[in-house]
PDB file of N, CA and C in Angstrom:
ATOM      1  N   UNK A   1      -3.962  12.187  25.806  1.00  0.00           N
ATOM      2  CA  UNK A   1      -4.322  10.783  25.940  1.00  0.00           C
ATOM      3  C   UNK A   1      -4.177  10.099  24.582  1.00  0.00           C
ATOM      4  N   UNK A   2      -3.579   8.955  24.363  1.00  0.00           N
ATOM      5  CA  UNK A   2      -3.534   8.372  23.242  1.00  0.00           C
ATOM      6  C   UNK A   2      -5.219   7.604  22.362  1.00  0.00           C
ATOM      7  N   UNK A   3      -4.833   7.597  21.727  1.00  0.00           N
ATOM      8  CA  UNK A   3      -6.526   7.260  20.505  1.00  0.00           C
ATOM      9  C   UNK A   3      -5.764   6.331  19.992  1.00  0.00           C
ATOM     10  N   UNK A   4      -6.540   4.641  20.580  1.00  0.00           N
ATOM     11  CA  UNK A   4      -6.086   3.575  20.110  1.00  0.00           C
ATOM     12  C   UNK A   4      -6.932   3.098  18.701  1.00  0.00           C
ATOM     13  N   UNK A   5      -6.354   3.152  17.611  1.00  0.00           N
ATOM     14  CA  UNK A   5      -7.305   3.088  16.491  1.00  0.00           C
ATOM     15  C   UNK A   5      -7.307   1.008  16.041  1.00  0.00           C
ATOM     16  N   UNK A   6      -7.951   0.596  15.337  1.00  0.00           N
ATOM     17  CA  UNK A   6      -8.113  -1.259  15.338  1.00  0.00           C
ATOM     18  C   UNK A   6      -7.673  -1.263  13.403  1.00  0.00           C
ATOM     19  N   UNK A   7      -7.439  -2.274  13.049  1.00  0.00           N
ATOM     20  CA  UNK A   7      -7.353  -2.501  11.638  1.00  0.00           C
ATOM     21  C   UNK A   7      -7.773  -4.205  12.093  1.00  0.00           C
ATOM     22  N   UNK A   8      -8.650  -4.944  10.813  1.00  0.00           N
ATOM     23  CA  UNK A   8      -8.681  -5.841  10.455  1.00  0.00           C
ATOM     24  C   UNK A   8      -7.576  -7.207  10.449  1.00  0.00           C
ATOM     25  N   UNK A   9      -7.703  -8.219  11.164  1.00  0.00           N
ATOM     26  CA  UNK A   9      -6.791  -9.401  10.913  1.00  0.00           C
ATOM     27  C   UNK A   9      -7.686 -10.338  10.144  1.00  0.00           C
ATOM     28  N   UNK A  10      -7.322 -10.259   8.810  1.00  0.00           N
ATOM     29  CA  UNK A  10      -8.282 -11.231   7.845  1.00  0.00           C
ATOM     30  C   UNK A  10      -7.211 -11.580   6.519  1.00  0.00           C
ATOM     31  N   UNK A  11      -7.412 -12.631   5.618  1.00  0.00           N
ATOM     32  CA  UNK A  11      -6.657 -12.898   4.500  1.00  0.00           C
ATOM     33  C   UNK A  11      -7.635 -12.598   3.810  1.00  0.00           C
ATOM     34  N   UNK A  12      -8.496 -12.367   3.452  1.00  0.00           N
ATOM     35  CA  UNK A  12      -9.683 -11.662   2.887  1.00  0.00           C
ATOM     36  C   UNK A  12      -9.079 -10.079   2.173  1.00  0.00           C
ATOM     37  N   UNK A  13      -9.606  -9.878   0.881  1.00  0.00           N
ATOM     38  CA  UNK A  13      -9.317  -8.265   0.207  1.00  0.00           C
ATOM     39  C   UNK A  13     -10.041  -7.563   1.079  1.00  0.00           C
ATOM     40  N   UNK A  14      -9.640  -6.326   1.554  1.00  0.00           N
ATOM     41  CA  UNK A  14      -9.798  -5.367   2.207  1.00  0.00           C
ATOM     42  C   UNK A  14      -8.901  -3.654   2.180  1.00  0.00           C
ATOM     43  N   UNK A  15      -9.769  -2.785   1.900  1.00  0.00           N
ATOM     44  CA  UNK A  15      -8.754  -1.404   2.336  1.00  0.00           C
ATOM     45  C   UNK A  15      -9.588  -1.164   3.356  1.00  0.00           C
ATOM     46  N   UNK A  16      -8.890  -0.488   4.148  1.00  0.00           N
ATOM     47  CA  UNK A  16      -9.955   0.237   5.285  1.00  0.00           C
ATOM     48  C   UNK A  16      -9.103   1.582   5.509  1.00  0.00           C
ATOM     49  N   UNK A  17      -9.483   2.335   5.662  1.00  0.00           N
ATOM     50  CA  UNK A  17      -8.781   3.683   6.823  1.00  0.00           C
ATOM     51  C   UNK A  17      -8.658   3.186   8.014  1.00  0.00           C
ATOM     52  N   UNK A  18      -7.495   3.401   8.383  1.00  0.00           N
ATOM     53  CA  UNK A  18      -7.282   3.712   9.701  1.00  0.00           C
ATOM     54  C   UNK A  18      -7.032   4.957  10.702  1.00  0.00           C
ATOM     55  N   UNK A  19      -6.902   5.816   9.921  1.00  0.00           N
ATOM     56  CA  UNK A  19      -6.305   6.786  10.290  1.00  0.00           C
ATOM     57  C   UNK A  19      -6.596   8.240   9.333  1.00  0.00           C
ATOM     58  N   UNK A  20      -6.866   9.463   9.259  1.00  0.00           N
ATOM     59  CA  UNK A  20      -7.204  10.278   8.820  1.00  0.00           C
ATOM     60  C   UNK A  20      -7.319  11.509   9.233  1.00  0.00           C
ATOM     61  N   UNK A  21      -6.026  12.663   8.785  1.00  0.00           N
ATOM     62  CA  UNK A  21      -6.550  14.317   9.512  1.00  0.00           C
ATOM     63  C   UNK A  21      -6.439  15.101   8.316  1.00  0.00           C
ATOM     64  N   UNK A  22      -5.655  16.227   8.496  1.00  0.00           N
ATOM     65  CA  UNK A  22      -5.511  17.029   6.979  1.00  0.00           C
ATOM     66  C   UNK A  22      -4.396  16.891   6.784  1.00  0.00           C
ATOM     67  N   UNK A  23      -3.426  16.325   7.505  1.00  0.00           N
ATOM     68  CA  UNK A  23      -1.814  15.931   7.499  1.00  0.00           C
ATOM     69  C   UNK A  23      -1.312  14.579   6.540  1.00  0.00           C
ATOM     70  N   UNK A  24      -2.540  14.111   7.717  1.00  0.00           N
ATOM     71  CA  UNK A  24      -2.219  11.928   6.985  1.00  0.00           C
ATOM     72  C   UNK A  24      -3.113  11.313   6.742  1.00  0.00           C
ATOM     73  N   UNK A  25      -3.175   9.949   6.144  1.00  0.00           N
ATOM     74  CA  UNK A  25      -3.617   9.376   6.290  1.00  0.00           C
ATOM     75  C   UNK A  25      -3.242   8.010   6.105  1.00  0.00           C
ATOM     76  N   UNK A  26      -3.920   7.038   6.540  1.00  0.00           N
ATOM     77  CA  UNK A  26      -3.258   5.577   6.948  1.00  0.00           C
ATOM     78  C   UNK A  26      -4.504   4.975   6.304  1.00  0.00           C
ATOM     79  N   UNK A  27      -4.346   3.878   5.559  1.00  0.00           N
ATOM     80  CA  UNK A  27      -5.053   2.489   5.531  1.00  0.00           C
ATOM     81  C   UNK A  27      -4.187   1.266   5.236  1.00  0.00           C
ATOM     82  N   UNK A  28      -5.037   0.476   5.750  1.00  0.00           N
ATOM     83  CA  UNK A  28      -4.750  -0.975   5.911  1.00  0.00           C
ATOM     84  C   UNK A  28      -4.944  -1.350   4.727  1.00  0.00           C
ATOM     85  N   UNK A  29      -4.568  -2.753   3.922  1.00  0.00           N
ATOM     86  CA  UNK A  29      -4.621  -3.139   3.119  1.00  0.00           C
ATOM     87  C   UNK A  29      -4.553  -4.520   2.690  1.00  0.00           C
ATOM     88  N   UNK A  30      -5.215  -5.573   2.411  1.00  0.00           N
ATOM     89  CA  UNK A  30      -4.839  -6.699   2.132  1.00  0.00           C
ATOM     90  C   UNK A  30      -5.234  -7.258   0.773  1.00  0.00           C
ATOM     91  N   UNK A  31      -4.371  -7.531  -0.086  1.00  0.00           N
ATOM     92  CA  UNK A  31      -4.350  -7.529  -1.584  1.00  0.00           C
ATOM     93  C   UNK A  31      -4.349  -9.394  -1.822  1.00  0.00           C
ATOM     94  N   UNK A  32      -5.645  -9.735  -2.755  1.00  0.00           N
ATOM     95  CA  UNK A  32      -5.291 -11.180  -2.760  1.00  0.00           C
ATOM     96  C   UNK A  32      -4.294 -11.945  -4.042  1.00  0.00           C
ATOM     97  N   UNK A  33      -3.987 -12.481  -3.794  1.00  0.00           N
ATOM     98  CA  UNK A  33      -3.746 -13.289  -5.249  1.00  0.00           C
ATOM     99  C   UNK A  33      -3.959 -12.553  -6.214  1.00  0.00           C
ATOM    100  N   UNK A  34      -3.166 -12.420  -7.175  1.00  0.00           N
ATOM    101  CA  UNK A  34      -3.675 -12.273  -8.371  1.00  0.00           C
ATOM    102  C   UNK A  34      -4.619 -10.630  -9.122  1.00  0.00           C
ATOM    103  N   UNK A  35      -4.307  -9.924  -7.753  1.00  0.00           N
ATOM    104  CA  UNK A  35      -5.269  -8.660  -7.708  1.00  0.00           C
ATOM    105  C   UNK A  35      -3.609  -7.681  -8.602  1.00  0.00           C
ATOM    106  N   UNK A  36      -4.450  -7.180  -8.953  1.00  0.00           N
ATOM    107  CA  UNK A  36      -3.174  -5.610  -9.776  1.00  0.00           C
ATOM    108  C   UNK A  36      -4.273  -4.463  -9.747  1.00  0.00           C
ATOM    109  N   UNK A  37      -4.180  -3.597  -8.957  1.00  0.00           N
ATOM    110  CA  UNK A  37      -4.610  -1.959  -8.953  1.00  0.00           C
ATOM    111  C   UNK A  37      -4.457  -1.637 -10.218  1.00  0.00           C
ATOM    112  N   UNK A  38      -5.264  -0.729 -10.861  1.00  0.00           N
ATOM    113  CA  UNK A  38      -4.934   0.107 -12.904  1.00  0.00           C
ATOM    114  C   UNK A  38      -3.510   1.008 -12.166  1.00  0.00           C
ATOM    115  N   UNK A  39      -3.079   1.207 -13.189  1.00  0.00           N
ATOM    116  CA  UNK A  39      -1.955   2.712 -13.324  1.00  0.00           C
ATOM    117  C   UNK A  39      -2.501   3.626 -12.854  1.00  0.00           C
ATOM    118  N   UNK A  40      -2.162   4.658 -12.193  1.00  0.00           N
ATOM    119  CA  UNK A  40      -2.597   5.643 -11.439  1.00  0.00           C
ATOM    120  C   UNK A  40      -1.339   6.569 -11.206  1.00  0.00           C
ATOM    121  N   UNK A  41      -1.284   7.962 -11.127  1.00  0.00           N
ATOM    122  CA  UNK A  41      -0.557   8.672 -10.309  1.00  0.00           C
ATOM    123  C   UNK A  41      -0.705   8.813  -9.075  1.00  0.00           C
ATOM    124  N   UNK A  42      -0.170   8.808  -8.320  1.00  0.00           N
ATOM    125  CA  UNK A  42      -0.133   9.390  -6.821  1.00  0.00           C
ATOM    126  C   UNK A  42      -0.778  10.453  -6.617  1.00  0.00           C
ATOM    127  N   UNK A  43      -1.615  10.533  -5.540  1.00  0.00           N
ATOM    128  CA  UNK A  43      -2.484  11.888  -4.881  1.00  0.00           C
ATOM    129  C   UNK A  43      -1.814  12.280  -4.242  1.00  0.00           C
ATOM    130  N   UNK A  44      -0.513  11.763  -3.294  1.00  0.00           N
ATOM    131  CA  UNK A  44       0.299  12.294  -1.702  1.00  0.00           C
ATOM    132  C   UNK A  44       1.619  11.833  -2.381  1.00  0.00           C
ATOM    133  N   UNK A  45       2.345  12.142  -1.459  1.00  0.00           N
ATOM    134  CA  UNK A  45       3.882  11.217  -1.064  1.00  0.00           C
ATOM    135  C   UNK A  45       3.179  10.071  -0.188  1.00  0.00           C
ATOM    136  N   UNK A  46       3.565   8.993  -0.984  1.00  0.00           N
ATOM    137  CA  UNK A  46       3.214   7.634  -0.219  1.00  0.00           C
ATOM    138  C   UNK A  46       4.363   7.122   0.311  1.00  0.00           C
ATOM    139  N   UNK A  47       4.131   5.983   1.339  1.00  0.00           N
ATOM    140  CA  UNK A  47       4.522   5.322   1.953  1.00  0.00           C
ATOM    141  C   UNK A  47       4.324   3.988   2.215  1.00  0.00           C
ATOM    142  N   UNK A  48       4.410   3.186   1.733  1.00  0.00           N
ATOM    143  CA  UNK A  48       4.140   1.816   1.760  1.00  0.00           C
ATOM    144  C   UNK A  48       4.914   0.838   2.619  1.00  0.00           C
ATOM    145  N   UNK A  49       4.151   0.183   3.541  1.00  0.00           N
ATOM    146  CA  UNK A  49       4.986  -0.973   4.703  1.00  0.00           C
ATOM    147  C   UNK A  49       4.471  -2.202   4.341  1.00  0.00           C
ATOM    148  N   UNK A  50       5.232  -3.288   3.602  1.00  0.00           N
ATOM    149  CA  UNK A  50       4.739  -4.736   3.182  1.00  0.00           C
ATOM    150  C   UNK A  50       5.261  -5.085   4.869  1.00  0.00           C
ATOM    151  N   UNK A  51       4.072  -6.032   5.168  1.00  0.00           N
ATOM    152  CA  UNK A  51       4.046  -6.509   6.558  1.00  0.00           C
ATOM    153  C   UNK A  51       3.496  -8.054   6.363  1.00  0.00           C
ATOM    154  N   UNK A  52       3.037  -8.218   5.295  1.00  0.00           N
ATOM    155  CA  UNK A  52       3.179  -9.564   4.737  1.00  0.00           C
ATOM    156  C   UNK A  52       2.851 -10.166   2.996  1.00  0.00           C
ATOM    157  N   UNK A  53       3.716 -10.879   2.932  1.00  0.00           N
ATOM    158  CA  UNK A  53       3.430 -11.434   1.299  1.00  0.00           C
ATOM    159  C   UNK A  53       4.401 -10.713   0.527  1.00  0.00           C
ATOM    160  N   UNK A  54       4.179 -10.339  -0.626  1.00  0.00           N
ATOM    161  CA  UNK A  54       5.250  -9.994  -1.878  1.00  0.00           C
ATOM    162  C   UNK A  54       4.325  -8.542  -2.492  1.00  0.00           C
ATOM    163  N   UNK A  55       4.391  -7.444  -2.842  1.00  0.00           N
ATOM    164  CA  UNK A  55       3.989  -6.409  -3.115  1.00  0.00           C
ATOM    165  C   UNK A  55       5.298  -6.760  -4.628  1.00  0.00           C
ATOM    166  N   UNK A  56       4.426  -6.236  -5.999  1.00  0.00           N
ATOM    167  CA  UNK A  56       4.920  -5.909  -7.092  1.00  0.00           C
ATOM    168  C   UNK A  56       4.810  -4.553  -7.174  1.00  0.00           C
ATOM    169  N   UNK A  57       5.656  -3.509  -7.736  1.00  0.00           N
ATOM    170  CA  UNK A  57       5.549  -2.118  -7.602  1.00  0.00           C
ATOM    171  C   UNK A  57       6.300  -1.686  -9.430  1.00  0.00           C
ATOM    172  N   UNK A  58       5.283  -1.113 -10.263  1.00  0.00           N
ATOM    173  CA  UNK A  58       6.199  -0.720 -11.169  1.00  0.00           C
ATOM    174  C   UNK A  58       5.783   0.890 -11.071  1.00  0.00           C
ATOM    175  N   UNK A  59       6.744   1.728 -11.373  1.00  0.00           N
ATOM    176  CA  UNK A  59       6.939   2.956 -11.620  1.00  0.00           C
ATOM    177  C   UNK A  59       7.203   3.548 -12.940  1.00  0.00           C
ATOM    178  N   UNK A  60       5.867   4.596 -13.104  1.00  0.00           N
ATOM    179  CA  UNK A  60       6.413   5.156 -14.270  1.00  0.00           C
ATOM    180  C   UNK A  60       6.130   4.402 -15.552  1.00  0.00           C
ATOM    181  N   UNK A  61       7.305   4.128 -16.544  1.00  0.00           N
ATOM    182  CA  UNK A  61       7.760   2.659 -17.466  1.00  0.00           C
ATOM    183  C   UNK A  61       8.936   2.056 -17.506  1.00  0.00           C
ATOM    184  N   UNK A  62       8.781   1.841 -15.857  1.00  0.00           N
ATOM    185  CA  UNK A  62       9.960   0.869 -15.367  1.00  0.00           C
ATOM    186  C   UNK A  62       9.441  -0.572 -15.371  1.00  0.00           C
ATOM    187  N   UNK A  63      10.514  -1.102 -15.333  1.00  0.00           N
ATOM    188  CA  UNK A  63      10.438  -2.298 -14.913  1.00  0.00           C
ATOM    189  C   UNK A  63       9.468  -2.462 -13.335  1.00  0.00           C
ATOM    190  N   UNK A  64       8.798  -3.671 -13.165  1.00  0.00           N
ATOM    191  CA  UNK A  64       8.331  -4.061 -12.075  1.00  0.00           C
ATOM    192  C   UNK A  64       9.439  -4.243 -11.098  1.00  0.00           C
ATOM    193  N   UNK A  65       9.268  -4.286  -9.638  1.00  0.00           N
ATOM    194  CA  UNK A  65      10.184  -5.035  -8.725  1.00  0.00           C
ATOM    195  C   UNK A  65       9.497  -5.053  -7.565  1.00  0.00           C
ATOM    196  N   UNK A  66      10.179  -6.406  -7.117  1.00  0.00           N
ATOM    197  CA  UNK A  66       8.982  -6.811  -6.077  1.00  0.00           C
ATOM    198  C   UNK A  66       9.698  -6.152  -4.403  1.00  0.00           C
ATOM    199  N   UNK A  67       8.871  -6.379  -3.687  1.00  0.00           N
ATOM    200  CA  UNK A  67       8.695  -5.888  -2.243  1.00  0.00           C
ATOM    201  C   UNK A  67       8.571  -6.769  -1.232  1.00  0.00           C
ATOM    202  N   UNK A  68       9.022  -7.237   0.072  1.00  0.00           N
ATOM    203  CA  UNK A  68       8.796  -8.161   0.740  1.00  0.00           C
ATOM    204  C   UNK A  68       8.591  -7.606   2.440  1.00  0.00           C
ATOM    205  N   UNK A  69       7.809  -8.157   3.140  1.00  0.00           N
ATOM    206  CA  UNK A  69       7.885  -7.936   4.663  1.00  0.00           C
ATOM    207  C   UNK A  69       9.211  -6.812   5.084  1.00  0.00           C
ATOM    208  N   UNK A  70       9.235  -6.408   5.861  1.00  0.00           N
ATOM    209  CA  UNK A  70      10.407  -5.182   6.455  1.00  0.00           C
ATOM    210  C   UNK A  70      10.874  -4.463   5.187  1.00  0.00           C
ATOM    211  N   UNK A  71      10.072  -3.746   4.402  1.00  0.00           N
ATOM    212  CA  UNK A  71      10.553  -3.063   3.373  1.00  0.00           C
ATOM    213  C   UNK A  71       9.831  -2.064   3.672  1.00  0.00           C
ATOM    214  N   UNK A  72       9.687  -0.860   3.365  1.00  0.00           N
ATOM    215  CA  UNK A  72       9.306   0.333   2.927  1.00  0.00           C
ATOM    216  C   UNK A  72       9.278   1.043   1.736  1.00  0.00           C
ATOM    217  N   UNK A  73       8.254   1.282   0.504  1.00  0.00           N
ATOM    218  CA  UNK A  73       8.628   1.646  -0.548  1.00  0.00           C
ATOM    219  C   UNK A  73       7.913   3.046  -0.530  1.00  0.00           C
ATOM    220  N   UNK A  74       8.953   4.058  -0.639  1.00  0.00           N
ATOM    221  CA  UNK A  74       8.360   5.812  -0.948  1.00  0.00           C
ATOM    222  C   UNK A  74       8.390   6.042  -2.415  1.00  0.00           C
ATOM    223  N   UNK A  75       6.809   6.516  -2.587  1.00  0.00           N
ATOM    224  CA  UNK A  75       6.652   7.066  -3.905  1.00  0.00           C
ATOM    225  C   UNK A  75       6.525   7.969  -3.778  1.00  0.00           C
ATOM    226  N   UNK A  76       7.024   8.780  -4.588  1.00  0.00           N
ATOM    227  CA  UNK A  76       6.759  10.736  -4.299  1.00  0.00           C
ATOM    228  C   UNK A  76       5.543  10.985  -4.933  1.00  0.00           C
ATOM    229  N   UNK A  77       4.772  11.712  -4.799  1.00  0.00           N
ATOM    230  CA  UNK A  77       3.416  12.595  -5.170  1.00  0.00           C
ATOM    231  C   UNK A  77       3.629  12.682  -6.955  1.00  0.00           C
ATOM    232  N   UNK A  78       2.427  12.150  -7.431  1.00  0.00           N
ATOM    233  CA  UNK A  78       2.771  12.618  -9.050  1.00  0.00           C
ATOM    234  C   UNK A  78       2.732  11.250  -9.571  1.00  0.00           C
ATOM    235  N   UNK A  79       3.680  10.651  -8.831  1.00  0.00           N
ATOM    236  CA  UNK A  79       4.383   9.341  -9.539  1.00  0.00           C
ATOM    237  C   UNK A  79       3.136   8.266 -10.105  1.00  0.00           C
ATOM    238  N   UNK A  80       3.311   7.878 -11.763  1.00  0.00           N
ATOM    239  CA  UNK A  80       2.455   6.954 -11.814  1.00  0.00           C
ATOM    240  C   UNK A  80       2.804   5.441 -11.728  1.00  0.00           C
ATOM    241  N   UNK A  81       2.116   4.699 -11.095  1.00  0.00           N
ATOM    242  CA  UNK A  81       2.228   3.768 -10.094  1.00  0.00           C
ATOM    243  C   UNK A  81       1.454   2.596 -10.689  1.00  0.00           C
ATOM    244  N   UNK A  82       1.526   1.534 -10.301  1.00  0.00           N
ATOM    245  CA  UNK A  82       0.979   0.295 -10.905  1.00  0.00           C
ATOM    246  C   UNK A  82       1.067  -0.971  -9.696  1.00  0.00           C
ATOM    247  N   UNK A  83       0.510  -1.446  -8.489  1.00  0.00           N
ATOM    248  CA  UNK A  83       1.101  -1.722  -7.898  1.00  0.00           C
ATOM    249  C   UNK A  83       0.126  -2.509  -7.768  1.00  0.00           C
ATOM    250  N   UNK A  84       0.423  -4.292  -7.037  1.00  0.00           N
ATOM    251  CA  UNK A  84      -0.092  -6.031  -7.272  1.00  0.00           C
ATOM    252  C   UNK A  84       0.766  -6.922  -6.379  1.00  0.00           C
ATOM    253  N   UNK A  85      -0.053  -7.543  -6.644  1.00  0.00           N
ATOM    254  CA  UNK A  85       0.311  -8.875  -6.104  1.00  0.00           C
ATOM    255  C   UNK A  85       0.344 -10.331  -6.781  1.00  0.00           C
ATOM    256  N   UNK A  86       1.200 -10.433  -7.082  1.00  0.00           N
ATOM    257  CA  UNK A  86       1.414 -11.728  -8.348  1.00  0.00           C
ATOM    258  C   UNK A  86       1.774 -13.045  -7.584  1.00  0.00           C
ATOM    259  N   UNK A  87       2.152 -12.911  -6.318  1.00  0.00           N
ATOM    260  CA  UNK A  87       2.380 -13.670  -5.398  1.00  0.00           C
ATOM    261  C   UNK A  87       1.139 -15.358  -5.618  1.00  0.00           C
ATOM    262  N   UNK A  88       1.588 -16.152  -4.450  1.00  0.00           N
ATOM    263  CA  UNK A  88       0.059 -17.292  -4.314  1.00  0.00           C
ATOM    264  C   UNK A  88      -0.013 -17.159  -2.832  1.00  0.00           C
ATOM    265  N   UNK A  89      -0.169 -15.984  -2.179  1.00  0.00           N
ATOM    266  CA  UNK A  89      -0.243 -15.834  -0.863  1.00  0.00           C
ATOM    267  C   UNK A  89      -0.950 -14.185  -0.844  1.00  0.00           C
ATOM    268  N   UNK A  90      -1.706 -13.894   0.039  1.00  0.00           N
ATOM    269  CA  UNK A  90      -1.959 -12.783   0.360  1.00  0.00           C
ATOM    270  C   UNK A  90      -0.959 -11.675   1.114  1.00  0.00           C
ATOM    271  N   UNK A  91      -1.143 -10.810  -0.107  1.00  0.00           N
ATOM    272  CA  UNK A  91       0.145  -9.301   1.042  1.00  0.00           C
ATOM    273  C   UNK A  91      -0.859  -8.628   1.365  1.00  0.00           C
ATOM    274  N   UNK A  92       0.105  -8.380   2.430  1.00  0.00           N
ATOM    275  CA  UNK A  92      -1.013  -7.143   3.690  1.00  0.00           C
ATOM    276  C   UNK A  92       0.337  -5.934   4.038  1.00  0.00           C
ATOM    277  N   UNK A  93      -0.400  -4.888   3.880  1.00  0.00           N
ATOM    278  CA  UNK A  93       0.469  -3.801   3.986  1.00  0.00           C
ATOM    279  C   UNK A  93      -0.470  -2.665   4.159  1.00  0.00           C
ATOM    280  N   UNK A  94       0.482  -1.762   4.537  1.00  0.00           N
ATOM    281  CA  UNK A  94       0.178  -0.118   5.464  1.00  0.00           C
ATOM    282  C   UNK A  94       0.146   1.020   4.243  1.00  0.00           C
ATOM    283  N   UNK A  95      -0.339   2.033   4.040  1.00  0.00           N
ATOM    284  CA  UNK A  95      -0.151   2.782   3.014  1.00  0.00           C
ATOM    285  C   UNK A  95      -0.737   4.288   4.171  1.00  0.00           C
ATOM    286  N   UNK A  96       0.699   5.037   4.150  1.00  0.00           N
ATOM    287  CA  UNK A  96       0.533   6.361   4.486  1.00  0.00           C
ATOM    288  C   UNK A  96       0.444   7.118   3.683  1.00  0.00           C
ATOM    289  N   UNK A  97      -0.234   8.471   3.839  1.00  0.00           N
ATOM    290  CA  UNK A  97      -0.042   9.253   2.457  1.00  0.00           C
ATOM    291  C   UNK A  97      -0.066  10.397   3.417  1.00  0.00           C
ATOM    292  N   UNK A  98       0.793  11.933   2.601  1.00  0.00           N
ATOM    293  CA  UNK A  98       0.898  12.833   3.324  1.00  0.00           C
ATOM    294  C   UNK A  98       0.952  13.467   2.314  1.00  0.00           C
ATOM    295  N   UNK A  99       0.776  14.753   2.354  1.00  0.00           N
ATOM    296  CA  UNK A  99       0.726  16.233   1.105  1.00  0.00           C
ATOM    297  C   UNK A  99      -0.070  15.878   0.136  1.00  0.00           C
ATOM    298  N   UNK A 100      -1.348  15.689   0.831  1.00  0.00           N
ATOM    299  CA  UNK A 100      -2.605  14.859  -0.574  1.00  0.00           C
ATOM    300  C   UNK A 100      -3.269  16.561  -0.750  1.00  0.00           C
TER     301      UNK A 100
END
């Protein structure tokens, strides 16, 4: 039988889980204005789905580059990460993680 799980419809900052076993895990995400996460490495192989707004993503000591709706950005496990929203609109996006 399928397990219908809910996520939040809000422009409001929010992470939530959605989803969670020893395989995956899923949360929701809505990043406001002006928000930037610190540098961090990766715990999993991520997966990132911008589903709305502009996602900034720098890797490593790369350059930044931005992200838009129907994109997918994979970071491999390890990777240190820096990732915002510089946008004047709220992004909302999916973040899978697997091999945490």
């Amino acid at each position: 039988m399928a397990k219908i799980m809910n996520y939040t419809l809000t422009d409001r900052e929010i992470l939530e889980n959605i989803f969670k076993n020893d395989n995956l895990l899923i949360n929701h995400v809505v990043v406001p204005p002006g928000k930037v996460f610190p540098k961090h490495p990766t715990d999993a192989e991520v997966c990132i789905i911008i589903v709305r707004g502009e996602l900034q993503v720098a890797l490593e000591d790369s350059e930044a580059s931005f992200y838009k709706p129907g994109q997918l950005v994979n970071i491999p496990k390890g990777t240190v990460s820096e990732l915002g929203n510089t946008g004047a609109e709220p992004t909302e996006l999916f973040v899978v993680k697997s091999g945490f």
